[in-house]
PDB file of N, CA and C in Angstrom:
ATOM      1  N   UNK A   1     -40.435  30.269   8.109  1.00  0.00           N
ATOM      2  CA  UNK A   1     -39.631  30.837   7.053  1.00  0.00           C
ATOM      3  C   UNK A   1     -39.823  32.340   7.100  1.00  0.00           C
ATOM      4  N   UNK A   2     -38.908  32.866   7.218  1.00  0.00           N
ATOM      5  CA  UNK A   2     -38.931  34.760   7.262  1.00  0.00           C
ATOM      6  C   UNK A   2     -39.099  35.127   6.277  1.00  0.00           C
ATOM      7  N   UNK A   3     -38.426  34.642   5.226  1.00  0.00           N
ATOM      8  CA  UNK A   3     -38.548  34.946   3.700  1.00  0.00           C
ATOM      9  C   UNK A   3     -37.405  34.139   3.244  1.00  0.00           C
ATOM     10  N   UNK A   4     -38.348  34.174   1.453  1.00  0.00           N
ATOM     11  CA  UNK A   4     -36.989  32.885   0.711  1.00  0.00           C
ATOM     12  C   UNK A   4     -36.702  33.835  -0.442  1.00  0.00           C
ATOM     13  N   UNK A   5     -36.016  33.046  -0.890  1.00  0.00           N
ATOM     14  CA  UNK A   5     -35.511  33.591  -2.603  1.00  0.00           C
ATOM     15  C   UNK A   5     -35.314  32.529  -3.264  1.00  0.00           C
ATOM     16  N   UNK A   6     -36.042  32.284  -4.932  1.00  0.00           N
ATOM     17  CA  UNK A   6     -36.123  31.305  -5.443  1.00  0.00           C
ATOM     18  C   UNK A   6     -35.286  31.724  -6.858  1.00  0.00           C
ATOM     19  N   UNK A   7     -34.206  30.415  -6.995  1.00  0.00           N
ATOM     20  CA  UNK A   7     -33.908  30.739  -8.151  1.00  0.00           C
ATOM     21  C   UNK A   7     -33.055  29.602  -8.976  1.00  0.00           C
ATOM     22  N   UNK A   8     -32.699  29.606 -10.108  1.00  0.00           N
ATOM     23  CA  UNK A   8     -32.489  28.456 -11.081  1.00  0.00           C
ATOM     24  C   UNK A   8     -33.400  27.740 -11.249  1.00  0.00           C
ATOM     25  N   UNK A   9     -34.920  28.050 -11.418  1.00  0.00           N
ATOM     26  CA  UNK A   9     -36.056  27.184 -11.852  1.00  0.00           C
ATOM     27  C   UNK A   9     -35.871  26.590 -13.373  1.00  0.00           C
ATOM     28  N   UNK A  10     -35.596  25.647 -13.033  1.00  0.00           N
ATOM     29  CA  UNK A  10     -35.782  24.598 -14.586  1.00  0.00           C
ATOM     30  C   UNK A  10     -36.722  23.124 -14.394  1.00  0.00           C
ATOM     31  N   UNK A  11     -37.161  23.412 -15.999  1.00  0.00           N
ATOM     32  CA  UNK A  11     -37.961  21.994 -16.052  1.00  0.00           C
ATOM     33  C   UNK A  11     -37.485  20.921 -16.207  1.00  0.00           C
ATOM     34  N   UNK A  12     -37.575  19.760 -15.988  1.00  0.00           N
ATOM     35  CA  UNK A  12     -36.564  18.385 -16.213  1.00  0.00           C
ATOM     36  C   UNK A  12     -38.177  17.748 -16.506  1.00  0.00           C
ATOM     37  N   UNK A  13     -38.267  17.525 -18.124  1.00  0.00           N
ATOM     38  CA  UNK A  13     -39.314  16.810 -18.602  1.00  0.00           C
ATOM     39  C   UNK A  13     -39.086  15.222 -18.246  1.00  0.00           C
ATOM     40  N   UNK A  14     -38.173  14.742 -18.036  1.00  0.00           N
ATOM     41  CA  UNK A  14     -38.528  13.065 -17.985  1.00  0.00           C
ATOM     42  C   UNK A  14     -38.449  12.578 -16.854  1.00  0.00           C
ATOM     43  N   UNK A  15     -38.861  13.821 -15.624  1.00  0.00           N
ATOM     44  CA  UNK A  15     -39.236  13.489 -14.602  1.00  0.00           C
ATOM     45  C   UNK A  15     -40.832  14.717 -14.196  1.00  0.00           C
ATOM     46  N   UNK A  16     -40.911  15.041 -15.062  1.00  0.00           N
ATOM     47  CA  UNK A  16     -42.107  15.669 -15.153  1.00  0.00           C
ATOM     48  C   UNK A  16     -42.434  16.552 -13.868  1.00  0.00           C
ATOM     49  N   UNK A  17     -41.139  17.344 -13.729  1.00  0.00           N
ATOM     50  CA  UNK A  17     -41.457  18.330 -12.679  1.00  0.00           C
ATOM     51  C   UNK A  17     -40.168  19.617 -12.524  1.00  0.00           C
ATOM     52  N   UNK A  18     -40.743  20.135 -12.053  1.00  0.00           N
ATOM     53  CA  UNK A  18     -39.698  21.557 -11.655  1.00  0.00           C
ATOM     54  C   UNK A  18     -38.782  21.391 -10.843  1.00  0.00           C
ATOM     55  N   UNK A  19     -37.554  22.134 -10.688  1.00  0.00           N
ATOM     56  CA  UNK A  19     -36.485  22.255  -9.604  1.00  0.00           C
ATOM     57  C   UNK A  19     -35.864  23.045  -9.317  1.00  0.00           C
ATOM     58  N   UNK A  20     -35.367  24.119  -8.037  1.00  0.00           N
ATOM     59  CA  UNK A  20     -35.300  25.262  -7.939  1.00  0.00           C
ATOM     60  C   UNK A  20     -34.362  24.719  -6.994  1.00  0.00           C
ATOM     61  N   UNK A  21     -33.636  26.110  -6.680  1.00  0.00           N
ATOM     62  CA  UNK A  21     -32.617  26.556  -5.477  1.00  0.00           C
ATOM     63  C   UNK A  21     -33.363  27.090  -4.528  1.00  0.00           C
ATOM     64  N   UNK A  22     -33.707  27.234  -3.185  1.00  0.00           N
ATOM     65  CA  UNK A  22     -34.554  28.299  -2.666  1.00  0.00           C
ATOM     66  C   UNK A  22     -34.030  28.390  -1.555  1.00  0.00           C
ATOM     67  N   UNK A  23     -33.160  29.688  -1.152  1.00  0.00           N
ATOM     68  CA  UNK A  23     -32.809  30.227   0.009  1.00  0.00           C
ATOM     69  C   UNK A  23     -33.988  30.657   1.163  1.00  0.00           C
ATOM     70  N   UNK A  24     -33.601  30.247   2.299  1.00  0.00           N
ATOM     71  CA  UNK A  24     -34.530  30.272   3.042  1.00  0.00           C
ATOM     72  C   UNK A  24     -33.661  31.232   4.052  1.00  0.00           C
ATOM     73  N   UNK A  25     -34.252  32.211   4.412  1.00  0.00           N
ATOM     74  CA  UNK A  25     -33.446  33.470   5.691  1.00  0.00           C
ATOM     75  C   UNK A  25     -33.934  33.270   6.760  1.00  0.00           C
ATOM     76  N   UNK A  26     -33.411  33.169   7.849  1.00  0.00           N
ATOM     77  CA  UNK A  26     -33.740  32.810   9.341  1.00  0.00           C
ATOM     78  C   UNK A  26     -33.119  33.617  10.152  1.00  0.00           C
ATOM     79  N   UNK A  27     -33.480  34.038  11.280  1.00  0.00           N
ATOM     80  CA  UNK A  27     -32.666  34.660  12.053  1.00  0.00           C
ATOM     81  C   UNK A  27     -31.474  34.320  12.461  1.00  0.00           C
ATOM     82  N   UNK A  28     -30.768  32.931  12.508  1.00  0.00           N
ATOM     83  CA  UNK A  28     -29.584  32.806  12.793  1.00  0.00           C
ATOM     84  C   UNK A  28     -28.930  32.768  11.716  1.00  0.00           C
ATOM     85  N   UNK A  29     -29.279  33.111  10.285  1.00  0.00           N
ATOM     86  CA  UNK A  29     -28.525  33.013   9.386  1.00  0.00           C
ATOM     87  C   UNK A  29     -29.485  32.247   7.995  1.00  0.00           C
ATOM     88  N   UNK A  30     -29.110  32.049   6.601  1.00  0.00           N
ATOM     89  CA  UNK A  30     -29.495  31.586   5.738  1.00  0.00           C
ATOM     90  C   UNK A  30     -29.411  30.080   5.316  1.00  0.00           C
ATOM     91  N   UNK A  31     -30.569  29.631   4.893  1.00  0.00           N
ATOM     92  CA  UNK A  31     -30.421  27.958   4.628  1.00  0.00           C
ATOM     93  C   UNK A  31     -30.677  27.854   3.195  1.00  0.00           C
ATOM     94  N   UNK A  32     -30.046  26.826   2.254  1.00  0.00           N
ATOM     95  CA  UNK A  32     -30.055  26.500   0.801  1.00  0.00           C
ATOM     96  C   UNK A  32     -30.653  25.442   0.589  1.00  0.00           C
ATOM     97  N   UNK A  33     -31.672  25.282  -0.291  1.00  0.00           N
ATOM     98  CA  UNK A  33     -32.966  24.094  -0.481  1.00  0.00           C
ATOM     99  C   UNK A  33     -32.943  23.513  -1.664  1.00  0.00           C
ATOM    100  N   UNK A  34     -32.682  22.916  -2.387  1.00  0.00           N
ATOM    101  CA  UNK A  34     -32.533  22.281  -3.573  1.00  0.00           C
ATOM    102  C   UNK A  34     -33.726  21.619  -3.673  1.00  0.00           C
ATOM    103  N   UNK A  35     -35.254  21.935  -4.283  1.00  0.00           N
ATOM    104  CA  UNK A  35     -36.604  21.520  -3.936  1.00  0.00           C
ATOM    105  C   UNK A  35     -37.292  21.129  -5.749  1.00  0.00           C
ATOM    106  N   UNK A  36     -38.276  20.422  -5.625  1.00  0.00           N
ATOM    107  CA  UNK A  36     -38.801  19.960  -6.828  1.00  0.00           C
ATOM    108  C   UNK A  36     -40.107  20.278  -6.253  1.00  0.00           C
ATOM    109  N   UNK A  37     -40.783  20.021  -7.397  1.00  0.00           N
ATOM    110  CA  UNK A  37     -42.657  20.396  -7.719  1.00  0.00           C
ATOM    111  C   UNK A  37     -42.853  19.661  -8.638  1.00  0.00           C
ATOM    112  N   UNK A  38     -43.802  18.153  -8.629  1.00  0.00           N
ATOM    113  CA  UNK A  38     -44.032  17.479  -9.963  1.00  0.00           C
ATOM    114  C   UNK A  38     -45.279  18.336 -10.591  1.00  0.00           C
ATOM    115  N   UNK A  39     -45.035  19.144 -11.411  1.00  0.00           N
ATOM    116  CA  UNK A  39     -46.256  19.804 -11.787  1.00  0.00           C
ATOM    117  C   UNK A  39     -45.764  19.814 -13.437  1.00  0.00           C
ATOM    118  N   UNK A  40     -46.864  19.714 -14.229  1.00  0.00           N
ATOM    119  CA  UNK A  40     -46.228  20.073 -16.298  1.00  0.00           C
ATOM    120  C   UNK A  40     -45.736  20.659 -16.450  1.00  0.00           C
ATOM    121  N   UNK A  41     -44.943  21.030 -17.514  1.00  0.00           N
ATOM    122  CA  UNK A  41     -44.452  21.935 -18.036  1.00  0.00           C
ATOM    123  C   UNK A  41     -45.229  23.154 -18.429  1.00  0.00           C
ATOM    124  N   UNK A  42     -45.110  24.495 -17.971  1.00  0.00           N
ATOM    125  CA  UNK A  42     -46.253  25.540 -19.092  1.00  0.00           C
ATOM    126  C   UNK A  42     -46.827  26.044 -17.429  1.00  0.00           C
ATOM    127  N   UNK A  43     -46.839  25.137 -16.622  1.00  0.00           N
ATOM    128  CA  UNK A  43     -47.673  25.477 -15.287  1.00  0.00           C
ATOM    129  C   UNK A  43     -47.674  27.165 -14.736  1.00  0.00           C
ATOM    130  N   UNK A  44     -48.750  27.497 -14.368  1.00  0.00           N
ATOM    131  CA  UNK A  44     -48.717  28.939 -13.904  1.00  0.00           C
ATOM    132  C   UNK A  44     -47.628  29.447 -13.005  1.00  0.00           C
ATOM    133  N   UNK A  45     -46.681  30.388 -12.778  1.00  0.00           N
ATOM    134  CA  UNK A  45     -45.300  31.090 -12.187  1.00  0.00           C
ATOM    135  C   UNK A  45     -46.277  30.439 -11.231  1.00  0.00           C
ATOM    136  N   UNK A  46     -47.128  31.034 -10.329  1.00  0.00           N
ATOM    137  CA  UNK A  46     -47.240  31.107  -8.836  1.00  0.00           C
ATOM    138  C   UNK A  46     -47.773  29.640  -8.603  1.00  0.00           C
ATOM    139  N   UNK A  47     -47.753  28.742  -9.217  1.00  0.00           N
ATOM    140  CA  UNK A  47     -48.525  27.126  -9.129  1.00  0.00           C
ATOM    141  C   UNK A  47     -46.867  26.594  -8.766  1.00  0.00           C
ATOM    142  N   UNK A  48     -46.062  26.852  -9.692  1.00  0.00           N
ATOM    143  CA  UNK A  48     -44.403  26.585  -9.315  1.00  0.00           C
ATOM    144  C   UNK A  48     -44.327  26.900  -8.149  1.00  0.00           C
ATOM    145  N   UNK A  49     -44.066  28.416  -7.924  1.00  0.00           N
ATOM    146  CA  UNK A  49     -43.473  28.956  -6.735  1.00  0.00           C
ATOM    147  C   UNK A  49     -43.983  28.359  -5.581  1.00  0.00           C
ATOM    148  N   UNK A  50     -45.822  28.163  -5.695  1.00  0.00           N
ATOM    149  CA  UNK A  50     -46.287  27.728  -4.236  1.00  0.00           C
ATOM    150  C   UNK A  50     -45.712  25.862  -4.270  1.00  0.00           C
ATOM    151  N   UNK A  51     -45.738  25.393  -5.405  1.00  0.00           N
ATOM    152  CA  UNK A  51     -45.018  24.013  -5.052  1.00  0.00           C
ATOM    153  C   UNK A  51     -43.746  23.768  -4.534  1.00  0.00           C
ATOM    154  N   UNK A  52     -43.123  24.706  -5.004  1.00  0.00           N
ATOM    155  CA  UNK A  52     -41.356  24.909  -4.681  1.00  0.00           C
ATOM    156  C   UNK A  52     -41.422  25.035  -3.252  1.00  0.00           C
ATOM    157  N   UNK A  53     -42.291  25.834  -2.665  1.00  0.00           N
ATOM    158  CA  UNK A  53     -42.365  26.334  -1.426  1.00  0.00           C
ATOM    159  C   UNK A  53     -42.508  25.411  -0.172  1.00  0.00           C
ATOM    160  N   UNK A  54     -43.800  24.525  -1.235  1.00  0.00           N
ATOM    161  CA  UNK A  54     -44.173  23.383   0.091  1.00  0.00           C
ATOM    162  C   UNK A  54     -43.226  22.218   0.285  1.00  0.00           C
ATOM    163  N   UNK A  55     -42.594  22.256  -1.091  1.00  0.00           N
ATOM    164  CA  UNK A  55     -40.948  21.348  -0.305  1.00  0.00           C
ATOM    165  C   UNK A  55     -40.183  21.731   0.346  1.00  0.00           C
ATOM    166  N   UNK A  56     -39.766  23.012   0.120  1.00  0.00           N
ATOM    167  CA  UNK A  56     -39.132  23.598   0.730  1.00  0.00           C
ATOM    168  C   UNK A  56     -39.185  23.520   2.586  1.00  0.00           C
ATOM    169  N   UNK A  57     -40.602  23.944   2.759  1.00  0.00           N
ATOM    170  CA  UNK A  57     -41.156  23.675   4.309  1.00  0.00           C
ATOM    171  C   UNK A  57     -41.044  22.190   4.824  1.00  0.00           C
ATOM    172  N   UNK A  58     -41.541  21.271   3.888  1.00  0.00           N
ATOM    173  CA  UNK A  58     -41.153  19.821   4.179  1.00  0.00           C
ATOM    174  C   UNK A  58     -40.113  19.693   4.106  1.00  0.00           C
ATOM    175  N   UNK A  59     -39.065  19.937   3.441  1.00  0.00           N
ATOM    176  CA  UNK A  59     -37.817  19.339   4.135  1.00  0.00           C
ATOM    177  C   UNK A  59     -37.308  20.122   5.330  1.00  0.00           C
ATOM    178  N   UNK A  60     -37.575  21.599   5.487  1.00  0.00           N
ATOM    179  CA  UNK A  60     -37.145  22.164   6.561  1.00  0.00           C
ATOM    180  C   UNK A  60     -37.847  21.149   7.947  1.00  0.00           C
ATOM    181  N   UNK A  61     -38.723  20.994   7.946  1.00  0.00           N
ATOM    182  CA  UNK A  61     -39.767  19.977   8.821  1.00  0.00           C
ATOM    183  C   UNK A  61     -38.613  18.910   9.763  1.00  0.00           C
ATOM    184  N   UNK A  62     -38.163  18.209   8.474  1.00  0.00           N
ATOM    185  CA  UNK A  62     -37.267  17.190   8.823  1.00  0.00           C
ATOM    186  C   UNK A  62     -35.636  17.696  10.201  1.00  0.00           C
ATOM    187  N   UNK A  63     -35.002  19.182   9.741  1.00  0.00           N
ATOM    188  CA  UNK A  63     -33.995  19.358  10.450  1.00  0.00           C
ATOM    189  C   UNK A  63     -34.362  19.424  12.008  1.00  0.00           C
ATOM    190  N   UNK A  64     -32.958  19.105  12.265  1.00  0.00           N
ATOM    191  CA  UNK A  64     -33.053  18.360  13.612  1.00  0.00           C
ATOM    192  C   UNK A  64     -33.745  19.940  14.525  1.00  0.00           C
ATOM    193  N   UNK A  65     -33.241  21.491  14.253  1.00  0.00           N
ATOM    194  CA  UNK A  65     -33.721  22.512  15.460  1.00  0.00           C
ATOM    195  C   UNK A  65     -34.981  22.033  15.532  1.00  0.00           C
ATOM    196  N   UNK A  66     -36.024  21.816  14.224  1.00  0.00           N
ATOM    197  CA  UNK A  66     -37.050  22.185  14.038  1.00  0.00           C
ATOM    198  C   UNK A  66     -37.639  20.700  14.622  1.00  0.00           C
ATOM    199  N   UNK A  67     -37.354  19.311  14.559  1.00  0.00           N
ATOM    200  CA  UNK A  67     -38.573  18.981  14.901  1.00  0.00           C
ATOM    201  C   UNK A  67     -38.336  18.442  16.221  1.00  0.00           C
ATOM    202  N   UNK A  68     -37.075  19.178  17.130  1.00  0.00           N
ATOM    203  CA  UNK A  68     -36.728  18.953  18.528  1.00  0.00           C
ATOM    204  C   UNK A  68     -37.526  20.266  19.656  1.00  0.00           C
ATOM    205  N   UNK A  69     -37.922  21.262  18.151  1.00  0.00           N
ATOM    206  CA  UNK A  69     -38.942  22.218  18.619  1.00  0.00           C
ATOM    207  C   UNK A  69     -38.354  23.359  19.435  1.00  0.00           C
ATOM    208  N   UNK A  70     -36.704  23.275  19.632  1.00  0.00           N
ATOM    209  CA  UNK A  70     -35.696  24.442  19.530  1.00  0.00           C
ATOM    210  C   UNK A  70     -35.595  25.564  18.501  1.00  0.00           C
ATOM    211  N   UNK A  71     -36.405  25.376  17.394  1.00  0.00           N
ATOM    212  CA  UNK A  71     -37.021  26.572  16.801  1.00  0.00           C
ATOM    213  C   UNK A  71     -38.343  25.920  16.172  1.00  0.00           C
ATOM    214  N   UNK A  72     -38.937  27.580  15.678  1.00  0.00           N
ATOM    215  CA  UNK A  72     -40.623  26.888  15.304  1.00  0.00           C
ATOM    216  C   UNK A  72     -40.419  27.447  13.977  1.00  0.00           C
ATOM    217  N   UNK A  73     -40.784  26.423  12.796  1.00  0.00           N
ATOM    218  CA  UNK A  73     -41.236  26.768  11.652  1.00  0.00           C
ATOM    219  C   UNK A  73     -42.242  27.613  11.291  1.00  0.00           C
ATOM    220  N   UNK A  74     -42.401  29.069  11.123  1.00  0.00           N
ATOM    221  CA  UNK A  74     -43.486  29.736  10.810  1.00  0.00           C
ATOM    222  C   UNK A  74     -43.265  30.083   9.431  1.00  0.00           C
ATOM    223  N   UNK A  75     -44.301  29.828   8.739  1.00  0.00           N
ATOM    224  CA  UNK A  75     -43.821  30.474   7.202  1.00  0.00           C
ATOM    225  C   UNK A  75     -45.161  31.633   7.224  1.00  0.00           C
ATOM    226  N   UNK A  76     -44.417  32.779   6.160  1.00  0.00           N
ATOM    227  CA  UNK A  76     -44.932  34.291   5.945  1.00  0.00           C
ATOM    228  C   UNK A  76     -45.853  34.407   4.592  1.00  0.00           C
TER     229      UNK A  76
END
């Protein structure tokens, strides 16, 4: 990941976790992540952000460049 941008963080209490938009920038262009974090409500900004993040990388994990190893996932 080169760098992301996170945004529309809202809580959805009756699933007891966070959910964000998080643009992910790559050199061939930008990817859009629709990612959750089961963490409480009240949780510390950067306890979100780093949860948002690690879905974010897990689902990137899954696309086909990445786990044919035609590009390498490095996150910053």
């Amino acid at each position: 990941m080169n760098s992301s941008e996170i945004s529309n963080v809202t809580y959805c209490a009756s699933k007891g976790s966070y959910r964000a938009d998080i643009k992910v920038a790559r050199p061939d262009g930008e990817t859009w992540l629709l990612c959750t974090a089961s963490l409480s409500e009240g949780a510390p900004t950067e306890i979100v952000r780093q949860g948002l993040l690690q879905d974010a990388v897990r689902q990137m994990q899954y696309m086909p460049e990445i786990r044919s190893g035609r590009d390498t996932l490095i996150v910053k």
